[in-house]
C-alpha atoms as a PDB file:
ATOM      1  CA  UNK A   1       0.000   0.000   0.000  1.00  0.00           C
ATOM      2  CA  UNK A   2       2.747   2.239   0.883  1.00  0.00           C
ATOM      3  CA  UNK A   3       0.969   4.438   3.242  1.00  0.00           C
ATOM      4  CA  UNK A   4       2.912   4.510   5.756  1.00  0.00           C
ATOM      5  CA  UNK A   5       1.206   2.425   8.081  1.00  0.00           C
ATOM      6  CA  UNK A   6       2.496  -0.271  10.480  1.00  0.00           C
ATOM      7  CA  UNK A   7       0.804  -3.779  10.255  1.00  0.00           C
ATOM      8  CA  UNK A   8       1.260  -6.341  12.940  1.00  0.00           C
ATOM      9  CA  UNK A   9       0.428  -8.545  15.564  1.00  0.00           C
ATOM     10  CA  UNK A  10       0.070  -8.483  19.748  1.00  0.00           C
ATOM     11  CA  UNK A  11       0.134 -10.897  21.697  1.00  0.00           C
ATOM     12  CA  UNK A  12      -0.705 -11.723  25.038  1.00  0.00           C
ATOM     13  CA  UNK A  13       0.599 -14.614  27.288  1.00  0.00           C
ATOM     14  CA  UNK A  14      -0.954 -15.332  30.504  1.00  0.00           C
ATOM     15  CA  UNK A  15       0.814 -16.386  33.381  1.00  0.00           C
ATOM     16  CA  UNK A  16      -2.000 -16.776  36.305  1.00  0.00           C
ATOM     17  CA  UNK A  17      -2.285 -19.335  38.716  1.00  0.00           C
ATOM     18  CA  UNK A  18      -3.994 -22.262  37.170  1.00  0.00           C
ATOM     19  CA  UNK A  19      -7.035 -21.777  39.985  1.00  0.00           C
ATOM     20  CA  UNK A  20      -7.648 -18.267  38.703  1.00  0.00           C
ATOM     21  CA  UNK A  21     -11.320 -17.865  37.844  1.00  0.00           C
ATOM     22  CA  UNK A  22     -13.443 -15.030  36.722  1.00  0.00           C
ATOM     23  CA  UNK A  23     -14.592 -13.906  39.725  1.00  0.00           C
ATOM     24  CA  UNK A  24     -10.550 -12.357  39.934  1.00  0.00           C
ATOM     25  CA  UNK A  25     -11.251 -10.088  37.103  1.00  0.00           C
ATOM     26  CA  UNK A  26      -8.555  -9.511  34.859  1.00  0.00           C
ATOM     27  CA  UNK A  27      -9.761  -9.700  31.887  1.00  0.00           C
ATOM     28  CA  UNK A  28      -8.499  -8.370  28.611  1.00  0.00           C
ATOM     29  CA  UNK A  29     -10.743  -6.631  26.447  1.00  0.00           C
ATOM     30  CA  UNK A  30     -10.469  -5.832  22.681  1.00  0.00           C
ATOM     31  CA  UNK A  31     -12.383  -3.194  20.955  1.00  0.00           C
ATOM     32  CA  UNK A  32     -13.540  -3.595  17.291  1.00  0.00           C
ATOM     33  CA  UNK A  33     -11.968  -1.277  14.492  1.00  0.00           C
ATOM     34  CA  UNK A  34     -13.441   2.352  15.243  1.00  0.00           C
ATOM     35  CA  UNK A  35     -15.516   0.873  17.712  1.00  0.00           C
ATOM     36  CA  UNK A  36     -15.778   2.461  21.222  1.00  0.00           C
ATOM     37  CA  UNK A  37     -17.671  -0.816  22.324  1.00  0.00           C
ATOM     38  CA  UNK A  38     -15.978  -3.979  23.985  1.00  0.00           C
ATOM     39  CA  UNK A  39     -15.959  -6.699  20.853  1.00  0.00           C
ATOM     40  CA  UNK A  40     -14.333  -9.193  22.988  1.00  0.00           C
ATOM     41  CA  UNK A  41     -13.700 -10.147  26.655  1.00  0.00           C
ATOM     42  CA  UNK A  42     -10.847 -12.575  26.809  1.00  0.00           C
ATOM     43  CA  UNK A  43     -10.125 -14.405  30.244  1.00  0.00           C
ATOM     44  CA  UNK A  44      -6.970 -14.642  31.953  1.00  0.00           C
ATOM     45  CA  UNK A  45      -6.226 -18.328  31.655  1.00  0.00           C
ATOM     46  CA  UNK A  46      -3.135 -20.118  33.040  1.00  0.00           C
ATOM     47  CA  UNK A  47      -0.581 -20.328  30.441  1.00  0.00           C
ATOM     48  CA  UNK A  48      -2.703 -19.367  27.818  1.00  0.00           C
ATOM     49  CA  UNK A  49      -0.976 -17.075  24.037  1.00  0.00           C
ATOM     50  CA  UNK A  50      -3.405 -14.892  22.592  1.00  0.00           C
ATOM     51  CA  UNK A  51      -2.503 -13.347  19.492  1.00  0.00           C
ATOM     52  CA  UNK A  52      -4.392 -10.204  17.920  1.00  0.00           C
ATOM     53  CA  UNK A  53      -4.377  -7.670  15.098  1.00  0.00           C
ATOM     54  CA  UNK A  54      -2.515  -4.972  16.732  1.00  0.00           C
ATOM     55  CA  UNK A  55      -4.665  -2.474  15.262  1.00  0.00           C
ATOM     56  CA  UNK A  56      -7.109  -3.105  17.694  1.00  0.00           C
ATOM     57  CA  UNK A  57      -7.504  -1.202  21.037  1.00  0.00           C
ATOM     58  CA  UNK A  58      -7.630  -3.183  24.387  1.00  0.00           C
ATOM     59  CA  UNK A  59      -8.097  -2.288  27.749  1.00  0.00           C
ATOM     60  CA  UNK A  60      -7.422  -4.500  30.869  1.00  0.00           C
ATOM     61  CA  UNK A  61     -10.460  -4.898  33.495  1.00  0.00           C
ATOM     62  CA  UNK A  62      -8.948  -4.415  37.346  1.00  0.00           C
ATOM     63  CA  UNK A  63      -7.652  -7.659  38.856  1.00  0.00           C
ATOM     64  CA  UNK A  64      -9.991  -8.451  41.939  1.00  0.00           C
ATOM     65  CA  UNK A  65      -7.962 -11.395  43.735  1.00  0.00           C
ATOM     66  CA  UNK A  66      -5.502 -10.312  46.841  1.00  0.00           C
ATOM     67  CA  UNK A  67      -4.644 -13.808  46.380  1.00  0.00           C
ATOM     68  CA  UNK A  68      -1.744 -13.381  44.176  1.00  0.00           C
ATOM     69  CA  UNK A  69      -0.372 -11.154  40.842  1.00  0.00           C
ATOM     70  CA  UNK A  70      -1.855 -11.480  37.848  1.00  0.00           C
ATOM     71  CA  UNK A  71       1.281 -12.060  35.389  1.00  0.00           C
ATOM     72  CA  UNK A  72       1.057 -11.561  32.105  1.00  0.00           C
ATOM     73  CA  UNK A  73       3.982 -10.883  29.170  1.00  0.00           C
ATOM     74  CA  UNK A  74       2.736  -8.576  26.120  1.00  0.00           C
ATOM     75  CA  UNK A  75       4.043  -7.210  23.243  1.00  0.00           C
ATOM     76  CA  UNK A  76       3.715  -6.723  19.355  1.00  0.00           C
ATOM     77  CA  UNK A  77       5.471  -7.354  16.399  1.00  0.00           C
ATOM     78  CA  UNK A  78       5.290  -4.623  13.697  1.00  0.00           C
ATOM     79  CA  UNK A  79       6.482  -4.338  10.490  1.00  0.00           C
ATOM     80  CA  UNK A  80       6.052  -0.824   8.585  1.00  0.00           C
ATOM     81  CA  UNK A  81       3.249  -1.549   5.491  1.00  0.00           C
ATOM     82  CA  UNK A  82       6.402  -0.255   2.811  1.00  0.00           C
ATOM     83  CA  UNK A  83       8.228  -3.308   4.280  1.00  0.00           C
ATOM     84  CA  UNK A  84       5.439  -5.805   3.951  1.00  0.00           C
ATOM     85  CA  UNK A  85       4.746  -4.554   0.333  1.00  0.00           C
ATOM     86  CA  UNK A  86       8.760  -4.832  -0.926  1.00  0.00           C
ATOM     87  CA  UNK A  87       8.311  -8.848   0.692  1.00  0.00           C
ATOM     88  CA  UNK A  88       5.635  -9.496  -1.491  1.00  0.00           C
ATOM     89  CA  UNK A  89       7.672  -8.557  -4.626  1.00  0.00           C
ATOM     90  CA  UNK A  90      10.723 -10.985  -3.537  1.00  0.00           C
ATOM     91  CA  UNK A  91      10.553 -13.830  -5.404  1.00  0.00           C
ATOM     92  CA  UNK A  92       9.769 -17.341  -3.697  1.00  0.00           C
ATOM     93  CA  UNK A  93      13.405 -19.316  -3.609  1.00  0.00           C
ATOM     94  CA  UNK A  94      14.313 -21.458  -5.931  1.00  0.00           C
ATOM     95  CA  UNK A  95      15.270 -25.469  -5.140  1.00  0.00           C
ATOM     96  CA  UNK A  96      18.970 -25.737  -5.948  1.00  0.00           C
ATOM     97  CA  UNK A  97      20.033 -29.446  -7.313  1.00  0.00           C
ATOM     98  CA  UNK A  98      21.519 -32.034  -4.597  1.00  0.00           C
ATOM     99  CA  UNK A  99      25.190 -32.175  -4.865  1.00  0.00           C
ATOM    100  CA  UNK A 100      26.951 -35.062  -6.468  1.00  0.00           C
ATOM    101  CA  UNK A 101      28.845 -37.163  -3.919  1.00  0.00           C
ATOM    102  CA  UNK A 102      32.218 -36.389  -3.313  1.00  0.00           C
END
């Protein structure tokens, strides 16, 4: 497209206690495009990836439990569109011939 824009993916791995439950809040929430309304609710869930468009918006409800830390490791990877666009025009590679003993 070459607009400028950045395309790319978040991610979210949770790292609760395996007897978390709902009632401990926590939650992640993901909005739709240009949406100011909750498209999603996604429970924490021990050692559970989710992986997003990281155009979206997200908001994370208030963990409840005094019981222990809700743990979680985010983070997106991004690539610029111009970059995305100049990898579609490399060509696919090319199966080379096995090599004659020797």
């Amino acid at each position: 497209s070459g607009d400028g824009s950045v395309r790319g993916v978040s991610f979210a791995l949770f790292l609760v206690e395996d007897w978390w439950s709902a009632e401990d809040g926590g939650e992640l929430e993901l909005y739709g495009s240009n949406s100011a309304h909750v498209s999603t609710i996604v429970p924490p869930v021990f050692n559970t990836l989710l992986m997003y468009d990281a155009a979206l918006c997200t908001s994370a409800v208030k963990v409840l439990s005094e019981r222990a830390p809700q743990l979680a490791v985010v983070g997106t990877f991004s690539l610029a569109a111009s970059a995305v666009d100049a990898a579609k025009e490399v060509p696919p590679p090319v199966a080379s011939e096995p090599r004659k003993g020797g």
